[in-house]
N, C-alpha and C. Protein backbone atom coordinates (compact mmCIF):
# COMPACT_ATOMS: atom_id res chain seq x y z
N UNK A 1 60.03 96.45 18.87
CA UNK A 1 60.10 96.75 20.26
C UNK A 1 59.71 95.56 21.13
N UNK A 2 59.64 94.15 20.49
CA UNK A 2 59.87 93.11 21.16
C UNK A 2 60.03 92.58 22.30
N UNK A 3 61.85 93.43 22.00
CA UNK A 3 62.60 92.70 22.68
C UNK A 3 62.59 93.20 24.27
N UNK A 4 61.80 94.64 24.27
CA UNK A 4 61.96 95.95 25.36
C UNK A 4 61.01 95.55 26.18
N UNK A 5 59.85 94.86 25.45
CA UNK A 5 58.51 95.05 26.32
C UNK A 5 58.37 93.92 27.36
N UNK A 6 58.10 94.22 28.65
CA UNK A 6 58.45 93.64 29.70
C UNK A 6 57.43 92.02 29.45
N UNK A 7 57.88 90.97 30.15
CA UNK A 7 57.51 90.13 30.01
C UNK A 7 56.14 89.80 31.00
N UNK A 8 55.36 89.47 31.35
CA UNK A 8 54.31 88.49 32.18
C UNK A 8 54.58 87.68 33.26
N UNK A 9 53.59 87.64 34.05
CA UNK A 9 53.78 86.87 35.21
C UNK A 9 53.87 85.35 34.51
N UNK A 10 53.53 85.05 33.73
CA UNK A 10 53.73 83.44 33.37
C UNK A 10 54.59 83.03 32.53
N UNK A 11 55.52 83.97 32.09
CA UNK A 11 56.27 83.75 31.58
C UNK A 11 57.90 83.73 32.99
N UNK A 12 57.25 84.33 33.45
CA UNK A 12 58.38 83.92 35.09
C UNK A 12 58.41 82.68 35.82
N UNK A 13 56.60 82.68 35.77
CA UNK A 13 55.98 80.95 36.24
C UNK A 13 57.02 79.74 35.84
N UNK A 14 56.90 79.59 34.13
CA UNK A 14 56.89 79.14 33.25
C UNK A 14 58.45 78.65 33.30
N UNK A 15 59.38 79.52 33.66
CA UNK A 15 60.80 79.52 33.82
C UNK A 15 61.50 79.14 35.12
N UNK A 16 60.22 79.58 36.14
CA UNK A 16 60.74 79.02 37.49
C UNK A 16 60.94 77.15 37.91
N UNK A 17 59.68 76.84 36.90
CA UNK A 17 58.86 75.50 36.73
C UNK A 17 59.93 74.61 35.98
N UNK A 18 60.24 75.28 34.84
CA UNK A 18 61.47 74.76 34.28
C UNK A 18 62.93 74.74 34.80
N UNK A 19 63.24 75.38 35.82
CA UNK A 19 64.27 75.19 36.64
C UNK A 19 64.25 74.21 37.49
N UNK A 20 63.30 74.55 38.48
CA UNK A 20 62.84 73.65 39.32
C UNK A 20 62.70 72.00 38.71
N UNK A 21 62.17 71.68 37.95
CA UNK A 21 62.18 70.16 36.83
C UNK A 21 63.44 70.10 36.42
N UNK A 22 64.55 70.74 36.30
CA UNK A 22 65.76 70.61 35.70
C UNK A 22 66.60 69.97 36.47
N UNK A 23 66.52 70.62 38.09
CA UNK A 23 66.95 70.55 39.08
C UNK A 23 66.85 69.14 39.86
N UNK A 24 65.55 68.63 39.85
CA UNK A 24 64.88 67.58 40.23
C UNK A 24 65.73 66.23 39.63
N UNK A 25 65.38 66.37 38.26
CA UNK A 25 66.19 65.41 37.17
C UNK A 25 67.43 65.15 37.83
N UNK A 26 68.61 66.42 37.64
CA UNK A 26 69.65 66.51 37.55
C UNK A 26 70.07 65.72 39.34
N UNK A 27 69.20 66.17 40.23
CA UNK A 27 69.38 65.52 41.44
C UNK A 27 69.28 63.40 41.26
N UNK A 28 68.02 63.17 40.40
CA UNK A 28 68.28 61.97 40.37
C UNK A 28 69.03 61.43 39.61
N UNK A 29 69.67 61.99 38.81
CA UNK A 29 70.45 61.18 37.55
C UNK A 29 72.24 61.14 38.35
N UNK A 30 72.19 62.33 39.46
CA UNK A 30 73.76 62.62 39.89
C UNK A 30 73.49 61.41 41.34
N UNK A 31 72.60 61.11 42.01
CA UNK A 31 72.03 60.64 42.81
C UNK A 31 72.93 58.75 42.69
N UNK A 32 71.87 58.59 41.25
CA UNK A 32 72.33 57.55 40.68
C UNK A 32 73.84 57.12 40.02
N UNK A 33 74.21 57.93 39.86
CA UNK A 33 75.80 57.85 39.67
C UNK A 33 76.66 58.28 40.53
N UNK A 34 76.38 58.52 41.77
CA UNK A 34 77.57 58.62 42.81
C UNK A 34 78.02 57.31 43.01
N UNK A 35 76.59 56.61 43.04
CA UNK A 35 77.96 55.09 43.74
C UNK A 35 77.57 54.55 42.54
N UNK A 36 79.05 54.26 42.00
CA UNK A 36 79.67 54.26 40.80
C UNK A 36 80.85 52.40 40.72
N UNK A 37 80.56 51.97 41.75
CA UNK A 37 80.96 50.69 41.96
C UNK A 37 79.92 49.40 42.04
N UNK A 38 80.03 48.52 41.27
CA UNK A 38 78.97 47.25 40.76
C UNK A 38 79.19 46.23 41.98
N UNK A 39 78.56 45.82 42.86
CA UNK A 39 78.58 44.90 43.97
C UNK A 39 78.83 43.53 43.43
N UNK A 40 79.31 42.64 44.61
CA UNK A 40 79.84 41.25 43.95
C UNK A 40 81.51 41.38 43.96
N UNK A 41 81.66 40.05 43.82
CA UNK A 41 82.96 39.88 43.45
C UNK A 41 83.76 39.85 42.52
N UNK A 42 85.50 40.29 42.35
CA UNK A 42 85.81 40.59 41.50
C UNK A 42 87.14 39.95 41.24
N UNK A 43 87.73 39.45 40.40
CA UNK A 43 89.14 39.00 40.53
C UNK A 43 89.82 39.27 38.80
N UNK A 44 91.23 39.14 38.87
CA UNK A 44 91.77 39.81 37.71
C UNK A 44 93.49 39.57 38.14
N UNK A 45 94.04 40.18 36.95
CA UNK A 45 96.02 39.98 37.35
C UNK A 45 96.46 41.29 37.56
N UNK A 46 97.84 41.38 38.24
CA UNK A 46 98.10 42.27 38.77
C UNK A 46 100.03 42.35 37.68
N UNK A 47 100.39 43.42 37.35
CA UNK A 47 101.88 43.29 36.91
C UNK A 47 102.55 44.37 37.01
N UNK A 48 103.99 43.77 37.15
CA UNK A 48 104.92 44.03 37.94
C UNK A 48 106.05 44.39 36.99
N UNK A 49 106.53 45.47 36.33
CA UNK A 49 107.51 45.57 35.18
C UNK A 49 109.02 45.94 35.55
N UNK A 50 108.57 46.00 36.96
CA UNK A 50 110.09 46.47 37.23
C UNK A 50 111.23 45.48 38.13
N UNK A 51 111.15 44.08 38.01
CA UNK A 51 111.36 43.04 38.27
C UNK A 51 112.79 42.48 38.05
N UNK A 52 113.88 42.63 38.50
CA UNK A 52 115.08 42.65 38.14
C UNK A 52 115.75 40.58 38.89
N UNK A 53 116.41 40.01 38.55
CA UNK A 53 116.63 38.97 38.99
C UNK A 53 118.26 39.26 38.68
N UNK A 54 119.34 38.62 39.44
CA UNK A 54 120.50 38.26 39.53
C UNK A 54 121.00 38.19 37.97
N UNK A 55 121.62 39.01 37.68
CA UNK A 55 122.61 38.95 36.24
C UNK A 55 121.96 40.51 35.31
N UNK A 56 120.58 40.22 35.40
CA UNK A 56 119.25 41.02 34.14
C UNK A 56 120.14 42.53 34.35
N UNK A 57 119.89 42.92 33.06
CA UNK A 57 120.16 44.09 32.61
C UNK A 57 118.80 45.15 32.80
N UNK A 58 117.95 44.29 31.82
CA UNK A 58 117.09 44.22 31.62
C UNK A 58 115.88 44.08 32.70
N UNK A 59 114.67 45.17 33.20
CA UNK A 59 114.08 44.30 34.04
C UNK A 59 112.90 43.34 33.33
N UNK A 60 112.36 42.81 33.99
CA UNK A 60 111.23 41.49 33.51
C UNK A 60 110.22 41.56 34.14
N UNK A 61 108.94 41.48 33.46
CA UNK A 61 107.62 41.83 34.09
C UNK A 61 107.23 40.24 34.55
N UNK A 62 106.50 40.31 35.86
CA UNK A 62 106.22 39.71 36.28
C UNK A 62 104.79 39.86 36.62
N UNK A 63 103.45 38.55 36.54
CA UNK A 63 101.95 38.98 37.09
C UNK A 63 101.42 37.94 38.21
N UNK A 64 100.59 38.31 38.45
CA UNK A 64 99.90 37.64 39.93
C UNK A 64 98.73 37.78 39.82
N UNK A 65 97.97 37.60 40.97
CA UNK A 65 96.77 37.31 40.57
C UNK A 65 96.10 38.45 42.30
N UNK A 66 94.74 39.12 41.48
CA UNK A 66 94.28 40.20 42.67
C UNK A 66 92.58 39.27 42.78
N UNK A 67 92.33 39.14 44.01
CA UNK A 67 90.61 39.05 44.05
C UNK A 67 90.24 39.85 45.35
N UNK A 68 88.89 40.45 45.00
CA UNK A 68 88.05 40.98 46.06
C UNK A 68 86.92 41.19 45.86
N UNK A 69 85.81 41.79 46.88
CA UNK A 69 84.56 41.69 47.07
C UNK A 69 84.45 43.22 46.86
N UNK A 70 83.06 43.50 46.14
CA UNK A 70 82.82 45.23 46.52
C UNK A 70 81.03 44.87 47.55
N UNK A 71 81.01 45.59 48.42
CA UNK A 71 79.81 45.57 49.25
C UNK A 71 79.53 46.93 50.15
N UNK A 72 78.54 47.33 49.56
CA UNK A 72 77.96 48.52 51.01
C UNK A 72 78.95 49.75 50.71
N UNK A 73 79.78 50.41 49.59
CA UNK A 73 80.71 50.63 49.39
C UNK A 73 81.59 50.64 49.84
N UNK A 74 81.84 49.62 49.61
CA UNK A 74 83.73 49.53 50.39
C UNK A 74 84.34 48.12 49.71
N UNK A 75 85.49 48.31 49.27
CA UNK A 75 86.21 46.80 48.55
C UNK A 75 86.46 45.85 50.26
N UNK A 76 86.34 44.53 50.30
CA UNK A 76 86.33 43.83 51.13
C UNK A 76 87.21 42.46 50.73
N UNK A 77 87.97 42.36 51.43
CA UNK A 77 88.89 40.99 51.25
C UNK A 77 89.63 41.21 50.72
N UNK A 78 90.49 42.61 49.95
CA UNK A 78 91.41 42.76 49.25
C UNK A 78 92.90 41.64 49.34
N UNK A 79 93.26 40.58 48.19
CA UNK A 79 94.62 40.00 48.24
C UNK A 79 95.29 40.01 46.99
N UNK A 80 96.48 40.36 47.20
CA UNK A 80 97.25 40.00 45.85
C UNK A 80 98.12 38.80 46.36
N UNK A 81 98.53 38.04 44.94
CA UNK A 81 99.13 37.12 45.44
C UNK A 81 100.01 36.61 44.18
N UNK A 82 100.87 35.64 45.06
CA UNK A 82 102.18 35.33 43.64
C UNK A 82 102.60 36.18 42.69
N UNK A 83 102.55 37.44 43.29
CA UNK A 83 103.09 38.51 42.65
C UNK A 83 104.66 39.08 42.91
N UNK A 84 105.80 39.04 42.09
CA UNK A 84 106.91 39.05 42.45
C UNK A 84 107.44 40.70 43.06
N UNK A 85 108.34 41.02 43.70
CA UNK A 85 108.44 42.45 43.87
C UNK A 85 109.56 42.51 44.46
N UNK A 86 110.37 44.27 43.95
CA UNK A 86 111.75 44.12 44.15
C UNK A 86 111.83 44.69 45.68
N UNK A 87 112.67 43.80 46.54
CA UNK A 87 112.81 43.98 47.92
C UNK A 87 114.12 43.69 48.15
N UNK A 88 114.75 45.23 48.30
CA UNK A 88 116.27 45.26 48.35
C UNK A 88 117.12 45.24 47.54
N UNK A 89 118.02 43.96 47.37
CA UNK A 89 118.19 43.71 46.19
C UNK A 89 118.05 42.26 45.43
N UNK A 90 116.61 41.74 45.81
CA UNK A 90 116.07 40.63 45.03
C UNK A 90 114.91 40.44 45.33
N UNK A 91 114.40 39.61 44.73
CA UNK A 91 112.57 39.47 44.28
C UNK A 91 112.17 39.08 45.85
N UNK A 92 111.00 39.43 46.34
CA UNK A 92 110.06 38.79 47.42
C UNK A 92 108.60 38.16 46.42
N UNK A 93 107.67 37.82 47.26
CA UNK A 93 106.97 37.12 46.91
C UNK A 93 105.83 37.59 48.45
N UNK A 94 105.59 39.05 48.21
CA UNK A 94 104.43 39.42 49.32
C UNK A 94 102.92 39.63 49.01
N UNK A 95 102.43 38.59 49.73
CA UNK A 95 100.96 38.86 50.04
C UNK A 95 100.55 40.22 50.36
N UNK A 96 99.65 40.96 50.17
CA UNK A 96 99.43 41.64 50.22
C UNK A 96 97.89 41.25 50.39
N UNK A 97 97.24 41.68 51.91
CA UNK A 97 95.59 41.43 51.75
C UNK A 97 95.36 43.05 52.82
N UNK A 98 94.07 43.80 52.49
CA UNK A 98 93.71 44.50 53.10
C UNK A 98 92.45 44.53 53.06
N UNK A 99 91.63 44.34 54.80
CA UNK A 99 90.79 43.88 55.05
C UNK A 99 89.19 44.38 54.48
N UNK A 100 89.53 45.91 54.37
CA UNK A 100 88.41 47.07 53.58
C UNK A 100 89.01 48.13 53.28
N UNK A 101 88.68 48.90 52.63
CA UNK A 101 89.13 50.24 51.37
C UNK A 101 87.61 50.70 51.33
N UNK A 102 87.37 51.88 51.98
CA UNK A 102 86.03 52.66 51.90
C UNK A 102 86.09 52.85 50.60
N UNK A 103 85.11 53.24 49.65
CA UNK A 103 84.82 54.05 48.40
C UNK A 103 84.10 55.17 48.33
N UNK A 104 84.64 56.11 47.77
CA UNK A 104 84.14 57.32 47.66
C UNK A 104 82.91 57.49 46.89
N UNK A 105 82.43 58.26 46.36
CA UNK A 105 81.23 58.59 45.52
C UNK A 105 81.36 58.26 44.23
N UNK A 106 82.78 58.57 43.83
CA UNK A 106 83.22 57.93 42.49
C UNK A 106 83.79 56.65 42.20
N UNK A 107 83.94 55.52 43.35
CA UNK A 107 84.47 54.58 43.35
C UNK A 107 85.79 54.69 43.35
N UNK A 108 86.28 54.90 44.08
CA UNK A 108 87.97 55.02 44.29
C UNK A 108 87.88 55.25 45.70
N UNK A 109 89.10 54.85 46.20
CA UNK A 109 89.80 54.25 47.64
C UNK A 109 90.72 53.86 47.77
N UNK A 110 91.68 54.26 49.13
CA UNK A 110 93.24 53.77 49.00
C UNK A 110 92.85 52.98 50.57
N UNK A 111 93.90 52.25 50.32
CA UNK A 111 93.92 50.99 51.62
C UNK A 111 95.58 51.10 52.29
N UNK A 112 96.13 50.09 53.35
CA UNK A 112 97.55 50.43 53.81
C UNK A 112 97.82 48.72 54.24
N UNK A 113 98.70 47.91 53.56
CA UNK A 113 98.87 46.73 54.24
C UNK A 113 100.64 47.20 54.70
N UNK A 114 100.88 46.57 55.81
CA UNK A 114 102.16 46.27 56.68
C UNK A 114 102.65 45.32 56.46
N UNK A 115 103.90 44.95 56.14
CA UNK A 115 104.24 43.89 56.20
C UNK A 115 105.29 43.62 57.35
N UNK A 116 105.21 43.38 58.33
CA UNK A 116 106.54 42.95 59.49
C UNK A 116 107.96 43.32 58.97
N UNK A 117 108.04 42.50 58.02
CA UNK A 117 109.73 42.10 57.36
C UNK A 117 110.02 43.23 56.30
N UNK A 118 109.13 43.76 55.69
CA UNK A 118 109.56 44.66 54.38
C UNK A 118 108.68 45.95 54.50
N UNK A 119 107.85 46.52 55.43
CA UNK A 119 107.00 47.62 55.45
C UNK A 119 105.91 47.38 54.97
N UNK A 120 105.30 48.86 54.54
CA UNK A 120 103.84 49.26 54.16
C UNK A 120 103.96 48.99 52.82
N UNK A 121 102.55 48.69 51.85
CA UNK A 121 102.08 48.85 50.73
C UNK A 121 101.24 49.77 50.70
N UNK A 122 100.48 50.87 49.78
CA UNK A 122 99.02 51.41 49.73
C UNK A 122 98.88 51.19 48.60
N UNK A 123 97.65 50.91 48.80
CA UNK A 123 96.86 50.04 47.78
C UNK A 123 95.81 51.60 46.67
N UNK A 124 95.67 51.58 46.24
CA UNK A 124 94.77 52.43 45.52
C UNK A 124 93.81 51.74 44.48
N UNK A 125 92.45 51.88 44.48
CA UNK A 125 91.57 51.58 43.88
C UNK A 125 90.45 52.35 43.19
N UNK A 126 90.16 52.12 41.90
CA UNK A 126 89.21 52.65 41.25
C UNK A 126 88.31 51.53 40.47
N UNK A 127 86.96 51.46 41.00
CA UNK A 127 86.01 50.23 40.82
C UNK A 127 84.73 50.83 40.19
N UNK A 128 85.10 50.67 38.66
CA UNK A 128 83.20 51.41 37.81
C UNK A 128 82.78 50.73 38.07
N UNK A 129 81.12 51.67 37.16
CA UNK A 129 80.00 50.72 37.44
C UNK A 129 79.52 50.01 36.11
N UNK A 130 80.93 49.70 34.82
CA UNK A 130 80.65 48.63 33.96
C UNK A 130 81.14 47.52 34.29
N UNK A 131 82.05 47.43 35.69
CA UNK A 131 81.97 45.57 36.35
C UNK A 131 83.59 45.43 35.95
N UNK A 132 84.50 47.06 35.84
CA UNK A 132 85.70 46.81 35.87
C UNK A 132 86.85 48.02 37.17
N UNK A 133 87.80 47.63 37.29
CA UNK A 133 88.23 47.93 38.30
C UNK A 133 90.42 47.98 38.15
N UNK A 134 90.68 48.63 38.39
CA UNK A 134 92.14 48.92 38.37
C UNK A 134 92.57 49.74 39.60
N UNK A 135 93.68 49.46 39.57
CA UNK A 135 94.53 50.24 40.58
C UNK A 135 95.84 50.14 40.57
N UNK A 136 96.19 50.37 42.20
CA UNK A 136 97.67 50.05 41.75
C UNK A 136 98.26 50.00 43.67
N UNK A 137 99.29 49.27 43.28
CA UNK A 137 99.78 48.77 45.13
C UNK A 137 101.33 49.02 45.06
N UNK A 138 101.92 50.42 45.75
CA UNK A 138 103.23 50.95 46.28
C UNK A 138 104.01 50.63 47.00
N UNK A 139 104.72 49.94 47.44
CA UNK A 139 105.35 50.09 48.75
C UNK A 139 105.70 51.09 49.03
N UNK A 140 105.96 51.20 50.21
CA UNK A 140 106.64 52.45 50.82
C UNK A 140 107.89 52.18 51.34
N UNK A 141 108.03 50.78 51.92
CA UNK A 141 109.37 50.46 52.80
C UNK A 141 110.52 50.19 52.48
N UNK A 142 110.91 48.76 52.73
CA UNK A 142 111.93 48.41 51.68
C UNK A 142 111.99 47.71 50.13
N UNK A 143 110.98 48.04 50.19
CA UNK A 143 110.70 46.96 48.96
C UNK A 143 110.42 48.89 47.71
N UNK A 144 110.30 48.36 46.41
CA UNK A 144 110.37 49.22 45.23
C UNK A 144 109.61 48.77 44.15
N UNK A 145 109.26 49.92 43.54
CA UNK A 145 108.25 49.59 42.05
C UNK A 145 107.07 50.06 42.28
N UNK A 146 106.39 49.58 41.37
CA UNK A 146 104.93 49.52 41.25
C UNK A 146 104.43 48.50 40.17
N UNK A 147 102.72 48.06 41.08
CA UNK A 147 102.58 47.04 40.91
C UNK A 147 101.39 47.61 40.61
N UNK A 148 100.64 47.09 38.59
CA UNK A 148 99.43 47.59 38.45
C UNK A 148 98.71 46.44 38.40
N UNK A 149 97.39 47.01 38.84
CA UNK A 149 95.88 45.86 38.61
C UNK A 149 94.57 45.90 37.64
N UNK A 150 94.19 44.79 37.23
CA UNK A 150 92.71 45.21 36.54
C UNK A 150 91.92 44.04 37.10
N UNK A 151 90.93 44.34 36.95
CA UNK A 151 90.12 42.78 37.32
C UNK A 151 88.89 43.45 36.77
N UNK A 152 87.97 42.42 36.95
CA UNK A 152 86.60 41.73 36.34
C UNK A 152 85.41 41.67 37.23
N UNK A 153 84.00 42.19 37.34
CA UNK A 153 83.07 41.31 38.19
C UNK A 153 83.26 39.81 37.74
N UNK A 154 82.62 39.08 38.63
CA UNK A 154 82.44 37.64 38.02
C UNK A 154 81.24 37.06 38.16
């Protein structure tokens, strides 16, 4: 009859105490892993597989090169560069820089560069906190593909 017989005030104590400490923990450990992005700078290549040139059957991957800053959460200085991309019907060669990309709690953020001559890009970013970082940059306008990234703290 154990299991029937009502329990004690300290055995309620005892369980409240242990919630409460569970709770506490669980607040600093989730606390500490929201911002989930490593500060400093970061740079890495960016590629391009859908890359077609005059004659190709075949398309041809093409890479470039991405650097930026993470600070205060938010990526800062975002540029890609010498990265080839299909615009119309032949390769451009667009810069792509966007000035900040907020970050969320989990490290991820989308950005919007314009380009005058060929439209918008959005940029999308996901930046851990082991000092690595990927994404990926769309056009929207006239230009086509997708263009993926990884990079490095340094």
């Amino acid at each position: 009859m154990t299991g029937d017989a009502p329990r004690g005030d300290d055995y309620g104590h005892f369980m409240i105490t242990r919630i409460l400490a569970l709770a506490a923990v669980s607040a600093v450990v989730l606390s500490a892993a929201a911002w989930a992005a490593e500060t400093g700078s970061y740079s890495g290549t960016s590629v391009n597989k859908e890359v077609y040139r005059y004659g190709d059957v075949e398309p041809r991957t093409d890479k470039g090169k991405v650097t930026f800053a993470v600070k205060s959460r938010a990526v800062k200085s975002f540029k890609l560069k010498a990265q080839q991309i299909m615009c119309g019907a032949t390769t451009a060669e667009v810069p792509v820089a966007v000035a900040r990309i907020k970050l969320n709690s989990s490290g991820k953020g989308k950005g919007t560069y314009t380009n005058s001559s060929v439209g918008a890009f959005e940029v999308t970013i996901r930046v851990r906190d082991n000092g690595k970082a990927s994404g990926t940059i769309t056009p929207t306008g006239l230009c086509r593909g997708k263009v993926t990234f990884s990079a490095k703290h340094q």
